[in-house]
PDB file of N, CA and C in Angstrom:
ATOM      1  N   UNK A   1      86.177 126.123  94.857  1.00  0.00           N
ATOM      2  CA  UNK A   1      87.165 126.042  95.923  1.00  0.00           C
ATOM      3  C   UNK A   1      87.990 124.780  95.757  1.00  0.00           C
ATOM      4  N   UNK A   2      89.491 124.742  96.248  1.00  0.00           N
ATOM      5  CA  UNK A   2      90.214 123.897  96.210  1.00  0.00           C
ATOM      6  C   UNK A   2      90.112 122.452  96.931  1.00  0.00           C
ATOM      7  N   UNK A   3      89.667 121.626  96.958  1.00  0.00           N
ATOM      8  CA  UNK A   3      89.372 120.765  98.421  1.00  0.00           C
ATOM      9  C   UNK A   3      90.465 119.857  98.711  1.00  0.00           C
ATOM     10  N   UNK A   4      91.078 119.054  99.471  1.00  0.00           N
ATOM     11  CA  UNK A   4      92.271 118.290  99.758  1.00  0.00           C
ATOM     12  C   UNK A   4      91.027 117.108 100.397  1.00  0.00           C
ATOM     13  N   UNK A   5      91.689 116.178  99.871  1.00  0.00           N
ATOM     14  CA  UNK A   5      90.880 114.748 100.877  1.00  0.00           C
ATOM     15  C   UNK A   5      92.214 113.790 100.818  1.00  0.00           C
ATOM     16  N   UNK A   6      91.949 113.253 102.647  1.00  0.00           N
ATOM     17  CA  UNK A   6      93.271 112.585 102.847  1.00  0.00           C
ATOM     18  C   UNK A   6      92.259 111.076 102.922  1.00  0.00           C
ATOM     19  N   UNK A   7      93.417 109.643 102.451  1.00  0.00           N
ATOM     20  CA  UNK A   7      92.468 108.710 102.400  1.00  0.00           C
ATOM     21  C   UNK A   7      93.715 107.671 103.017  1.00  0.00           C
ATOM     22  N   UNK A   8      93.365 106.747 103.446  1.00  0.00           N
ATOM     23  CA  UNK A   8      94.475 105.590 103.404  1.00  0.00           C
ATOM     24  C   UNK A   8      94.831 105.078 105.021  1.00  0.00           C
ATOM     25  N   UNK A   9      93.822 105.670 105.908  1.00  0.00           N
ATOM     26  CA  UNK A   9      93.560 105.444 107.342  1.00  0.00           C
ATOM     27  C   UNK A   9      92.930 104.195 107.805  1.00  0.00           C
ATOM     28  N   UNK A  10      93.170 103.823 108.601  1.00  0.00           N
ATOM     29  CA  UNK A  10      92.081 102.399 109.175  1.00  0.00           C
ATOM     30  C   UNK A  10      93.132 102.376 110.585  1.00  0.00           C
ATOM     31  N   UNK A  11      92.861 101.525 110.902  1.00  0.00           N
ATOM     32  CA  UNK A  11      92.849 100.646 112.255  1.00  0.00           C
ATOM     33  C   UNK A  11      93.831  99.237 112.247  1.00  0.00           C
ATOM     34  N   UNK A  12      95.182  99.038 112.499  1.00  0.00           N
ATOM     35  CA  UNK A  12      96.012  97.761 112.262  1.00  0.00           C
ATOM     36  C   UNK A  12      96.630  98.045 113.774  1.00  0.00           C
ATOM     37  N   UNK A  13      97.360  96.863 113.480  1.00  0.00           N
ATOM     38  CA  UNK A  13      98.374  96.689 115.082  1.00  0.00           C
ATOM     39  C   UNK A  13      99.506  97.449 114.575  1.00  0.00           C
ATOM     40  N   UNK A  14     100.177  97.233 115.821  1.00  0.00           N
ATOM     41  CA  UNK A  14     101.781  97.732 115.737  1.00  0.00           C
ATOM     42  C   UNK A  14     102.599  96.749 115.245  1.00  0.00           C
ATOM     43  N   UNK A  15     102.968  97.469 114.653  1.00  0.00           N
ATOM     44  CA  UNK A  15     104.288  97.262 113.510  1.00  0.00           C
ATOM     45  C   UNK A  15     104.106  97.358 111.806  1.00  0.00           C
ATOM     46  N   UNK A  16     102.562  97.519 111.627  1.00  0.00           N
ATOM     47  CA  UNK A  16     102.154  97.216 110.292  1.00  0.00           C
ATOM     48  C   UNK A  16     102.194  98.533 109.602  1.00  0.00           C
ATOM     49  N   UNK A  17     101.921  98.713 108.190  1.00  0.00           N
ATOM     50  CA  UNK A  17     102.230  99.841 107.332  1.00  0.00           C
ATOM     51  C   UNK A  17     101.139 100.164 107.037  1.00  0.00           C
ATOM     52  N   UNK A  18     100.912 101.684 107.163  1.00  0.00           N
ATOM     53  CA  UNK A  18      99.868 102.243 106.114  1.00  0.00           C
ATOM     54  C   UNK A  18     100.527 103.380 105.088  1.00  0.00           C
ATOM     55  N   UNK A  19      99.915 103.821 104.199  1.00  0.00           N
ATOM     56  CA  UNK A  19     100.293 104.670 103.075  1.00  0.00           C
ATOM     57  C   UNK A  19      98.984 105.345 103.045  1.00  0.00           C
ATOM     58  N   UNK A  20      99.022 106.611 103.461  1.00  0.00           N
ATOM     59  CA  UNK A  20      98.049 107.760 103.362  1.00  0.00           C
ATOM     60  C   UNK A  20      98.354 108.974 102.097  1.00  0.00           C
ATOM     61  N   UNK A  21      97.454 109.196 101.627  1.00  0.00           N
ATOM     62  CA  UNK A  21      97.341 109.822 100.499  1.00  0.00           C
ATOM     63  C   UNK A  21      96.549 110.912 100.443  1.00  0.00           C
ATOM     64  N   UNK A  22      96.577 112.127 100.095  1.00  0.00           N
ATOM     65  CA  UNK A  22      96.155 113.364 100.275  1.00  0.00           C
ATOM     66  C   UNK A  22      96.191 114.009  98.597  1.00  0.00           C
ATOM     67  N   UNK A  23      94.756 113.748  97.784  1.00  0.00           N
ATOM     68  CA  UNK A  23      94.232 114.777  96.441  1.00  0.00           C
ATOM     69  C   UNK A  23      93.737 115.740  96.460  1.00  0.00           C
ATOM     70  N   UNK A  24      94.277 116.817  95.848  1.00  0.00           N
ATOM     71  CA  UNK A  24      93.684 117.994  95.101  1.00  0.00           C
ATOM     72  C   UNK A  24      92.682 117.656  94.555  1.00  0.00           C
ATOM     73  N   UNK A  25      91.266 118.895  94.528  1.00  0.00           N
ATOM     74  CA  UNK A  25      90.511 118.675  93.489  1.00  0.00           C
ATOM     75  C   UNK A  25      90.888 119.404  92.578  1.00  0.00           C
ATOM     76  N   UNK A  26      91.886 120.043  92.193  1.00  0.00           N
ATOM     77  CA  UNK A  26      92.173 120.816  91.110  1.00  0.00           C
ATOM     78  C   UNK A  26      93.892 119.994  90.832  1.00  0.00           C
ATOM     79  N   UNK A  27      93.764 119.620  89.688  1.00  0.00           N
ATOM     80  CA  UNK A  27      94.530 118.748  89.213  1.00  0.00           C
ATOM     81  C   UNK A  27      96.221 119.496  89.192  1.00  0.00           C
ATOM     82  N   UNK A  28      96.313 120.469  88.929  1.00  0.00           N
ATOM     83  CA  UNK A  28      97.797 121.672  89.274  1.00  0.00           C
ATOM     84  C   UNK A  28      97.339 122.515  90.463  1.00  0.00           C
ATOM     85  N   UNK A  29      98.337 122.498  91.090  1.00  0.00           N
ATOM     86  CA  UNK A  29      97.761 123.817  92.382  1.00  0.00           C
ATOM     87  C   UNK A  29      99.612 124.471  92.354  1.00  0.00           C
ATOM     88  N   UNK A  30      99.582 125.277  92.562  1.00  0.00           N
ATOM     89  CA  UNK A  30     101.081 126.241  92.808  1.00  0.00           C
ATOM     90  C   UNK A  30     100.978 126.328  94.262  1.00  0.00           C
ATOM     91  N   UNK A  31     102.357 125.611  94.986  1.00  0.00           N
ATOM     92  CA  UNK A  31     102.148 125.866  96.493  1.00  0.00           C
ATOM     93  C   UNK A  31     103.720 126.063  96.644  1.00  0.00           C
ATOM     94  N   UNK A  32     103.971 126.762  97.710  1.00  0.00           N
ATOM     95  CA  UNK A  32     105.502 126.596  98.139  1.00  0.00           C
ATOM     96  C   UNK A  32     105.881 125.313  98.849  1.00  0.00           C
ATOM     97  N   UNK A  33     104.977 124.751  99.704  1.00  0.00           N
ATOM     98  CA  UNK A  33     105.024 123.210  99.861  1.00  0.00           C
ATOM     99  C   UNK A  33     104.163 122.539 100.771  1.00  0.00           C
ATOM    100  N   UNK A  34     103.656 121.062 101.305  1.00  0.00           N
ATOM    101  CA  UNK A  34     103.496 120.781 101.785  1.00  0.00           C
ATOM    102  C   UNK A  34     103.413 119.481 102.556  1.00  0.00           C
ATOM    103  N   UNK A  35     102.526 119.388 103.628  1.00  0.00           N
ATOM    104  CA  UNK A  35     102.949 118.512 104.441  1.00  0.00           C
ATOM    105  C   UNK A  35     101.875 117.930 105.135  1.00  0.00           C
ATOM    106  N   UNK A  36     102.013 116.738 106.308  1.00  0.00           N
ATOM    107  CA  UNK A  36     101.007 116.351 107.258  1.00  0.00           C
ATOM    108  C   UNK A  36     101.122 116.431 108.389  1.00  0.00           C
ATOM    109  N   UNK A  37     100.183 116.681 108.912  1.00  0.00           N
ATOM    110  CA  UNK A  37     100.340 117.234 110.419  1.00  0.00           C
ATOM    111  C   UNK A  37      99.183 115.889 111.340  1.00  0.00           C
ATOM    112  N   UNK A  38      98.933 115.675 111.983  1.00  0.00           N
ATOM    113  CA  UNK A  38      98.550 114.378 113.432  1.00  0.00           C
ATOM    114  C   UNK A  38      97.789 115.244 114.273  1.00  0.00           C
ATOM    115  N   UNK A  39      96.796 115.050 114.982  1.00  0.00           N
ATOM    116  CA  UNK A  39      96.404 115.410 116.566  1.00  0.00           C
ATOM    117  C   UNK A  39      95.799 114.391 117.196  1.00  0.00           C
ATOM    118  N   UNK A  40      96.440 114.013 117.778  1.00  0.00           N
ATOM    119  CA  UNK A  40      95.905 112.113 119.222  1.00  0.00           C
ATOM    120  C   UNK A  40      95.038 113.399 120.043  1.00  0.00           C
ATOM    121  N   UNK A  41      94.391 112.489 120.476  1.00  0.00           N
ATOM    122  CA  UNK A  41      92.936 112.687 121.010  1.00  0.00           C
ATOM    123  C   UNK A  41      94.044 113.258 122.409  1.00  0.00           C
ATOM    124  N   UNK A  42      93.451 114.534 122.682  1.00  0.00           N
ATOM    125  CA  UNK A  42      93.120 115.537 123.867  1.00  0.00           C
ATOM    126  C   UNK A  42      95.574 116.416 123.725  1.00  0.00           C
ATOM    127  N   UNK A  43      95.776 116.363 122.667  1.00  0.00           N
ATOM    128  CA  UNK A  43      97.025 116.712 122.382  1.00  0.00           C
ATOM    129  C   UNK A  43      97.008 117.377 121.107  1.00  0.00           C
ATOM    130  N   UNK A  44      97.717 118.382 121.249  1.00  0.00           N
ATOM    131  CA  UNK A  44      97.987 119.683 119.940  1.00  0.00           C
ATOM    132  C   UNK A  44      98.806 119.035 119.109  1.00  0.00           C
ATOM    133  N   UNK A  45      97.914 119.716 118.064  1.00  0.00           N
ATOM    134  CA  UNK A  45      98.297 119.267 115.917  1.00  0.00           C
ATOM    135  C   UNK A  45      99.524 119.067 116.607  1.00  0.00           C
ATOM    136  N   UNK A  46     100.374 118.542 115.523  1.00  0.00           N
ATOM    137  CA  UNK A  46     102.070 118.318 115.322  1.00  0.00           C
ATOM    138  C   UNK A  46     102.312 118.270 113.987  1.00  0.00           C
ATOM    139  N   UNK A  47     103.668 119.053 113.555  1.00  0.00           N
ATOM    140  CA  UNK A  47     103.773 118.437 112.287  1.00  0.00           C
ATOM    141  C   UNK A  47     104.302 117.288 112.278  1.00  0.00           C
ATOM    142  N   UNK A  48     104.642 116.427 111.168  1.00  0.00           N
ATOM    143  CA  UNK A  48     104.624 115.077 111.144  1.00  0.00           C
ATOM    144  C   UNK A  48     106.067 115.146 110.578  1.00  0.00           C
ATOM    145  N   UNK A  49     105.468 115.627 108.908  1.00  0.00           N
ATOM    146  CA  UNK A  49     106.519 115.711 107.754  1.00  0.00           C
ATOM    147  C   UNK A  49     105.915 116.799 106.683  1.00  0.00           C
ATOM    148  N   UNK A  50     107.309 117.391 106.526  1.00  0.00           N
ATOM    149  CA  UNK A  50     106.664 118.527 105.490  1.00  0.00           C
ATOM    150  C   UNK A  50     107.670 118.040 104.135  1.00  0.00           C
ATOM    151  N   UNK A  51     107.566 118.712 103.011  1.00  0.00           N
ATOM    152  CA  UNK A  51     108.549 118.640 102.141  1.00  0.00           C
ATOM    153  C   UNK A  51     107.916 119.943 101.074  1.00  0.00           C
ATOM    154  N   UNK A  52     109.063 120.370 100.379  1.00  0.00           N
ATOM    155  CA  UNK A  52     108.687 121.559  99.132  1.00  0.00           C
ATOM    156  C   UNK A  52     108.474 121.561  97.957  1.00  0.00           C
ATOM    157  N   UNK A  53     107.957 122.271  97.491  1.00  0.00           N
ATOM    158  CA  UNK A  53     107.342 121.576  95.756  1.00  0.00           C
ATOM    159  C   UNK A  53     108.212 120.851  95.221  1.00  0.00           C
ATOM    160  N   UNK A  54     109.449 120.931  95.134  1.00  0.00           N
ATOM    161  CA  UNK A  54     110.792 120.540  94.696  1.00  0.00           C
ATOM    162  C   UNK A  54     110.488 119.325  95.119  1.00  0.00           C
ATOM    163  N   UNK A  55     110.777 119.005  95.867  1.00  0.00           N
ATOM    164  CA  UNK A  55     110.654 117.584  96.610  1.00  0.00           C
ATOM    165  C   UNK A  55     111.521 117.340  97.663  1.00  0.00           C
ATOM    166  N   UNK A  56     112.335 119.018  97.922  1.00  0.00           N
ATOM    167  CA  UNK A  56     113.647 119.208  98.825  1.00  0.00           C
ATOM    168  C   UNK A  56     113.051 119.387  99.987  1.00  0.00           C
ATOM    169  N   UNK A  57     113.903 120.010 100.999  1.00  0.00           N
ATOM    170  CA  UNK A  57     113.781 120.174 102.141  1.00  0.00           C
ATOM    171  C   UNK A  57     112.584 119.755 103.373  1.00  0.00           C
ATOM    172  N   UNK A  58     112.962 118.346 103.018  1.00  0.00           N
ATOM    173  CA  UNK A  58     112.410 117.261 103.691  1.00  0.00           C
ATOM    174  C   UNK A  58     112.494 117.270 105.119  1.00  0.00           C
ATOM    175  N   UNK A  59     111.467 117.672 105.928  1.00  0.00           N
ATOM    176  CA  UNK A  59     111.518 117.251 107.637  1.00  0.00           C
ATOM    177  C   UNK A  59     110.644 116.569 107.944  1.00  0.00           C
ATOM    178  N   UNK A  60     111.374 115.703 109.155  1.00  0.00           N
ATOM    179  CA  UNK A  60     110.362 115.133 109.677  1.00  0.00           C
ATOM    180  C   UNK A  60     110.495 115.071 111.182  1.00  0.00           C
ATOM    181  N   UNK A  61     109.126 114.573 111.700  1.00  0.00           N
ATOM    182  CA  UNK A  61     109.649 114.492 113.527  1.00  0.00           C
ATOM    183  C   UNK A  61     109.951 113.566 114.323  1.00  0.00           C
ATOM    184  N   UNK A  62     110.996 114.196 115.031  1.00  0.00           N
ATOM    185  CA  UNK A  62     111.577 113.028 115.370  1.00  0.00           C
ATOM    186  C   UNK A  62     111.172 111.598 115.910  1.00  0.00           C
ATOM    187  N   UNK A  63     109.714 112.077 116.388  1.00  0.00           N
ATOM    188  CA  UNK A  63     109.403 110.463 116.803  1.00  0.00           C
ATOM    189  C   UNK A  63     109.113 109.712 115.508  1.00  0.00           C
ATOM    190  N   UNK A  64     108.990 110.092 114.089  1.00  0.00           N
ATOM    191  CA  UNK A  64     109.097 109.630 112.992  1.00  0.00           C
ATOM    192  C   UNK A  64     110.044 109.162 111.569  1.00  0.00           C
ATOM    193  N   UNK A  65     111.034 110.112 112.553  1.00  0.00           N
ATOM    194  CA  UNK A  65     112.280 109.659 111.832  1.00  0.00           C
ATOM    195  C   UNK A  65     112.769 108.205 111.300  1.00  0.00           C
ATOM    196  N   UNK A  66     113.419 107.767 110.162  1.00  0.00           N
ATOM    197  CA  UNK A  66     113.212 106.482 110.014  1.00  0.00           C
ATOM    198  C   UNK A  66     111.974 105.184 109.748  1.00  0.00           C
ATOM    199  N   UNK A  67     110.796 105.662 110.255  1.00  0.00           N
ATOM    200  CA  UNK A  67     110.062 105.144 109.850  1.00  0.00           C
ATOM    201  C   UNK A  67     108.663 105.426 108.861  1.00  0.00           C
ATOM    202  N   UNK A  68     108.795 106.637 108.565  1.00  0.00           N
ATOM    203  CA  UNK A  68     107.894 107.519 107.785  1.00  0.00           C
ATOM    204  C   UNK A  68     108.368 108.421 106.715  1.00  0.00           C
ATOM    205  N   UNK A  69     107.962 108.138 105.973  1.00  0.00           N
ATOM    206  CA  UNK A  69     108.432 108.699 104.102  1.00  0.00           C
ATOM    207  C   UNK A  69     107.466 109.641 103.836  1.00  0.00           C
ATOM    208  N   UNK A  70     107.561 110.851 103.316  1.00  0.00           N
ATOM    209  CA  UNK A  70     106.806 111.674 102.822  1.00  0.00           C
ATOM    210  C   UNK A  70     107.044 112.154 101.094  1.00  0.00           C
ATOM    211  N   UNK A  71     105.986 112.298 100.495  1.00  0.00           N
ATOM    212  CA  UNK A  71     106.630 111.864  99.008  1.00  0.00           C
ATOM    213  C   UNK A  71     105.522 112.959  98.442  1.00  0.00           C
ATOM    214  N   UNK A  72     105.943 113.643  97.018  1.00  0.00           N
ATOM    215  CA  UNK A  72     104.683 114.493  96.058  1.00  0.00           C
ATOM    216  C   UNK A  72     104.553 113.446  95.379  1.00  0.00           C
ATOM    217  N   UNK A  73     103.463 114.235  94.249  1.00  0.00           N
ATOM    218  CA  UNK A  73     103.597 114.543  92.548  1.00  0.00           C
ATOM    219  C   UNK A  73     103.230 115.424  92.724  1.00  0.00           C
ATOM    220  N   UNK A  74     103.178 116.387  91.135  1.00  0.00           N
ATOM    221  CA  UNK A  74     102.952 117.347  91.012  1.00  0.00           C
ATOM    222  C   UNK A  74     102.045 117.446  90.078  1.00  0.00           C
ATOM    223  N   UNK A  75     101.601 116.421  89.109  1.00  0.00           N
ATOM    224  CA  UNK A  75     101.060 116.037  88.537  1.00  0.00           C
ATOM    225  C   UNK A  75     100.391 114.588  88.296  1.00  0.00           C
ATOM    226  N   UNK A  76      99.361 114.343  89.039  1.00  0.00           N
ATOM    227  CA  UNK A  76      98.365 114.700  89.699  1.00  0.00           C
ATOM    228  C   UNK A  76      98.539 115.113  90.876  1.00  0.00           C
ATOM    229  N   UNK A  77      97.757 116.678  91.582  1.00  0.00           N
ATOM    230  CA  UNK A  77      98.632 117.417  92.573  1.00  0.00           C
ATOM    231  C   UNK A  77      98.204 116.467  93.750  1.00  0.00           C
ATOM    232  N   UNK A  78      99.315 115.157  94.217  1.00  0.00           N
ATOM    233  CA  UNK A  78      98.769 114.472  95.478  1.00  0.00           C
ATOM    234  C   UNK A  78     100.505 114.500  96.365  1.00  0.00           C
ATOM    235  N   UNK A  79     100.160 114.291  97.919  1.00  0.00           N
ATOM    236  CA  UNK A  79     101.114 113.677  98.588  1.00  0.00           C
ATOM    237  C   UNK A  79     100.887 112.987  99.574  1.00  0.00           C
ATOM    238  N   UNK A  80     101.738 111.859  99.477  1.00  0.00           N
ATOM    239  CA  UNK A  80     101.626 110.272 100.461  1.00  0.00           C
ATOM    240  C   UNK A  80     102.619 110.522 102.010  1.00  0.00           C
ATOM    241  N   UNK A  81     102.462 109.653 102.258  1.00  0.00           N
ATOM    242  CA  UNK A  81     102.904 109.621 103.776  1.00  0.00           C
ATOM    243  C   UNK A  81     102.875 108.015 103.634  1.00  0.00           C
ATOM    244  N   UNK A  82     103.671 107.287 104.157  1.00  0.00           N
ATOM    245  CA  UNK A  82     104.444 105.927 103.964  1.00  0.00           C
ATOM    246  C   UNK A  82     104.687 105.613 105.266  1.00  0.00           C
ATOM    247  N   UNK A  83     103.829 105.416 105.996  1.00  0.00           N
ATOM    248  CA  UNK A  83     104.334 104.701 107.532  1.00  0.00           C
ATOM    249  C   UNK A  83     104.298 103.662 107.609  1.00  0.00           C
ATOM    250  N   UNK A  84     105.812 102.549 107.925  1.00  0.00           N
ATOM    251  CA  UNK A  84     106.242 101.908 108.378  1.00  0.00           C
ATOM    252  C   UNK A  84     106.087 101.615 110.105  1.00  0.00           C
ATOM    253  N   UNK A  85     105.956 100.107 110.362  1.00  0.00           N
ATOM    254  CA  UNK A  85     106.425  99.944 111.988  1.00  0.00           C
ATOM    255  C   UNK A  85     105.777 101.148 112.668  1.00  0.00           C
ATOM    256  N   UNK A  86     104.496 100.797 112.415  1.00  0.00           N
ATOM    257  CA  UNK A  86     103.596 101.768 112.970  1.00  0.00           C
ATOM    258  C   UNK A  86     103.461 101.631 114.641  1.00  0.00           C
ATOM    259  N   UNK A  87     103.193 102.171 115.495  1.00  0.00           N
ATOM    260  CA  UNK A  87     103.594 102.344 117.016  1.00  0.00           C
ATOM    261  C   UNK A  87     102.269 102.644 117.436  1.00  0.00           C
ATOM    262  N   UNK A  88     101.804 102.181 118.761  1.00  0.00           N
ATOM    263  CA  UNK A  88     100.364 103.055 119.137  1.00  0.00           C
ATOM    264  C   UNK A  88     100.236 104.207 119.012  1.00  0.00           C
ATOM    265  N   UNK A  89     101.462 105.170 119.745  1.00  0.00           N
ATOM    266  CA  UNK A  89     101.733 106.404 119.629  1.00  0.00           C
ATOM    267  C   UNK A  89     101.361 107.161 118.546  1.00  0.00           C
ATOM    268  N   UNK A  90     101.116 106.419 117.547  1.00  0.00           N
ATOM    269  CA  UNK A  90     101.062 106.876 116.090  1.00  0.00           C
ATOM    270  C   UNK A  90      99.380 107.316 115.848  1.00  0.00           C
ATOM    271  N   UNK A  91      98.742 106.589 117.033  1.00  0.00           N
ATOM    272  CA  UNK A  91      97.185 106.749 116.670  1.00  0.00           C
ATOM    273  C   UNK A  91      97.208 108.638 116.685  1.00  0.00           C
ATOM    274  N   UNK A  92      96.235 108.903 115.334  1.00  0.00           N
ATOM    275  CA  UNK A  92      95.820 110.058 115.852  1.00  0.00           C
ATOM    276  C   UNK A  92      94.891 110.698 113.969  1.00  0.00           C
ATOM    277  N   UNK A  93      94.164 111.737 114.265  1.00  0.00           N
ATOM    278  CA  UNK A  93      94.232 112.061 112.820  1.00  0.00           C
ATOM    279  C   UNK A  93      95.188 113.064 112.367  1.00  0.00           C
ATOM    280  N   UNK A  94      95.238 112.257 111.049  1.00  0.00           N
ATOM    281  CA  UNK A  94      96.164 112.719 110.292  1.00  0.00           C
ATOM    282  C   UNK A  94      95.784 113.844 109.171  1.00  0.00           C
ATOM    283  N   UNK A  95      96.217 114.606 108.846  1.00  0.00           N
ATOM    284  CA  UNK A  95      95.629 115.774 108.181  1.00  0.00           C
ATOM    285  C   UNK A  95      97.002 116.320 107.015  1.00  0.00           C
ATOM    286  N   UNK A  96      96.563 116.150 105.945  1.00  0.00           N
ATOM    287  CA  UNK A  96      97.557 117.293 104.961  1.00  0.00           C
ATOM    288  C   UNK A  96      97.475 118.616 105.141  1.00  0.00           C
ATOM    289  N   UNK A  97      98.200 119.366 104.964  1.00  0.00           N
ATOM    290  CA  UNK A  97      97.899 120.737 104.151  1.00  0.00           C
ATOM    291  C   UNK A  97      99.225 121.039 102.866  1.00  0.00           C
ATOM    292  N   UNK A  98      98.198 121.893 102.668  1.00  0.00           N
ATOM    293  CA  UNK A  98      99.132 122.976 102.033  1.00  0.00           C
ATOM    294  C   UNK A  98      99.229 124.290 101.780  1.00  0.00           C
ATOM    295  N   UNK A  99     100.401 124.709 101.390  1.00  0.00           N
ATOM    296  CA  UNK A  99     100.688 126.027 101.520  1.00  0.00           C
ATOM    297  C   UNK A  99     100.800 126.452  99.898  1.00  0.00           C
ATOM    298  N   UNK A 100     100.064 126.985  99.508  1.00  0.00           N
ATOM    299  CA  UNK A 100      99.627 128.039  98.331  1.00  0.00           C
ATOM    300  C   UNK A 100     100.568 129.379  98.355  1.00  0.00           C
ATOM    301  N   UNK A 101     101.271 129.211  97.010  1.00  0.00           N
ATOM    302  CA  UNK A 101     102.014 130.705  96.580  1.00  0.00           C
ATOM    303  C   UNK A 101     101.157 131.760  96.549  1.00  0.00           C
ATOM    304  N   UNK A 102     101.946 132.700  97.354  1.00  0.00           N
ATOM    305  CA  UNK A 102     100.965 133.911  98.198  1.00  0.00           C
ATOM    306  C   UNK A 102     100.793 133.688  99.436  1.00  0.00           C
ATOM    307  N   UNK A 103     100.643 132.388  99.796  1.00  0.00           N
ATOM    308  CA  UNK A 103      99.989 132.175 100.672  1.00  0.00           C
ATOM    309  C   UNK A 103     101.169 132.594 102.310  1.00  0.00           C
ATOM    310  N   UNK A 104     100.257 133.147 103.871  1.00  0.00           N
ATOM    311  CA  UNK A 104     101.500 133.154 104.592  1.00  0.00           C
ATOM    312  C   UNK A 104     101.670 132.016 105.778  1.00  0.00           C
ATOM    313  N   UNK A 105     100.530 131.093 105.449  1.00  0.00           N
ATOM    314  CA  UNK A 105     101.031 129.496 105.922  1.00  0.00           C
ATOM    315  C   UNK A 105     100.048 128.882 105.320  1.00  0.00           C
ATOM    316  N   UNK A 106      99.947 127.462 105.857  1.00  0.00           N
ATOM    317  CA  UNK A 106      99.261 126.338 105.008  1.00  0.00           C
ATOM    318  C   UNK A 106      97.646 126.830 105.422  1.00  0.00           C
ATOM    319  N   UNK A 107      97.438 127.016 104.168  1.00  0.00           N
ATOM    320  CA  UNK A 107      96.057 127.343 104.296  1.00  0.00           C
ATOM    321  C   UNK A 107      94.958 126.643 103.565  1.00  0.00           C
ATOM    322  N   UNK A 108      95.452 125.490 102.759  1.00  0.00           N
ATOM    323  CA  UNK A 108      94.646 124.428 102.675  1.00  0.00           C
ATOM    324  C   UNK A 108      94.814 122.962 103.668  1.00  0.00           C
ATOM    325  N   UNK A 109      93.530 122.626 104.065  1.00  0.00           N
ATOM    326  CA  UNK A 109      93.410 121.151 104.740  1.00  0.00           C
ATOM    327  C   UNK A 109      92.712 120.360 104.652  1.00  0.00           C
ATOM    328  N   UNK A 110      92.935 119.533 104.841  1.00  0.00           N
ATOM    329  CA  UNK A 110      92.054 118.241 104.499  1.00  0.00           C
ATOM    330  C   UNK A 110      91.006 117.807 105.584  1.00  0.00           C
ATOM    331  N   UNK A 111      90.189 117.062 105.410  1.00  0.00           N
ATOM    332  CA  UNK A 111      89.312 116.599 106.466  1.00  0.00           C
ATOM    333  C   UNK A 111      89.917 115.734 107.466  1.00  0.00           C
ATOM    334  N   UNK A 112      90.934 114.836 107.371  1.00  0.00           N
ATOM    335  CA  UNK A 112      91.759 114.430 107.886  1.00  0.00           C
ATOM    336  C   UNK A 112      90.950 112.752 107.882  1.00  0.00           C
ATOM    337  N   UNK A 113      91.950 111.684 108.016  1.00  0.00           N
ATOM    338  CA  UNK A 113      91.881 110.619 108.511  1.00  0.00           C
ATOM    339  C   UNK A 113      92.239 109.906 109.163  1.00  0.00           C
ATOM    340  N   UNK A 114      91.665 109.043 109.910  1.00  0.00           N
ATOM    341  CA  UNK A 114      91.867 108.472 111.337  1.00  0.00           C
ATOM    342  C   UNK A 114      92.641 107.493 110.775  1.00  0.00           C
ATOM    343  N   UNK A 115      94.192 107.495 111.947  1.00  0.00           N
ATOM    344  CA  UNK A 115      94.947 106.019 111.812  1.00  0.00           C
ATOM    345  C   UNK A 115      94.770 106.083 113.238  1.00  0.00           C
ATOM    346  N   UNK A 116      94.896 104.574 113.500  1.00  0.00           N
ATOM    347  CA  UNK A 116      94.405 103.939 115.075  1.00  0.00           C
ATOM    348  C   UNK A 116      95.510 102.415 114.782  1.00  0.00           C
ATOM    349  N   UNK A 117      95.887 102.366 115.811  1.00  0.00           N
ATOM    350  CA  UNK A 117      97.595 101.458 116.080  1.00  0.00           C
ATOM    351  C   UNK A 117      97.082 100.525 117.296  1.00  0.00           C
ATOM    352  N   UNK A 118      96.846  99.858 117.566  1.00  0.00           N
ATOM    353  CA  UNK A 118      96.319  98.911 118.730  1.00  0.00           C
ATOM    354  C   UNK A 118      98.223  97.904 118.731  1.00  0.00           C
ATOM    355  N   UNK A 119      97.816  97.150 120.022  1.00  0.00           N
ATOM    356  CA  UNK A 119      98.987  96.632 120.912  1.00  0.00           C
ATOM    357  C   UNK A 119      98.576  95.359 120.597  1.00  0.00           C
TER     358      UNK A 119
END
């Protein structure tokens, strides 16, 4: 089986940067694209930022706009998440997926990792 592990979580104040990172255990995977999705304690997943194998059609949400980068490779199959001017708001886990050709949504995920934003 395919596994995704997201890493690059901890615990900083506001305003500081983390860079979260999300590996394949299978070094090529064919996906139409993917992305990371958040859930703060007692509030529904959100997506965050998605982007497509390409590296096109980049979204993100708006409370992240400007301060959060979402980035591939494709070789080694990983993708980062680049948060800047991190906000409390921001606490929550963070989770990749992806979406596998064939596939009819993201049907791989990660275990997810905790970012936590203190004041």
């Amino acid at each position: 089986q395919v596994q995704l592990v997201e890493s690059g979580g901890g615990t900083v104040q506001a305003g500081a940067s983390l860079r979260l990172s999300c590996a394949a255990s299978q070094r090529t995977l064919s996906t139409y694209g993917m992305a990371w999705f958040r859930q703060a304690a007692g509030k529904e997943r959100e997506l965050v930022a998605s982007i497509a194998w390409s590296g096109g059609n980049i979204h993100y949400a708006d409370s992240v706009k400007g301060r959060f980068t979402i980035s591939r490779e494709k070789v080694p199959n990983k993708v980062y998440l680049q948060m800047n001017n991190l906000k409390v708001e921001d606490t929550a886990v963070y989770y990749c997926a992806v979406q596998r050709v064939g596939a009819r949504q993201y049907d791989l995920w990660g275990q997810g990792t905790q970012v936590t934003v203190s004041s």
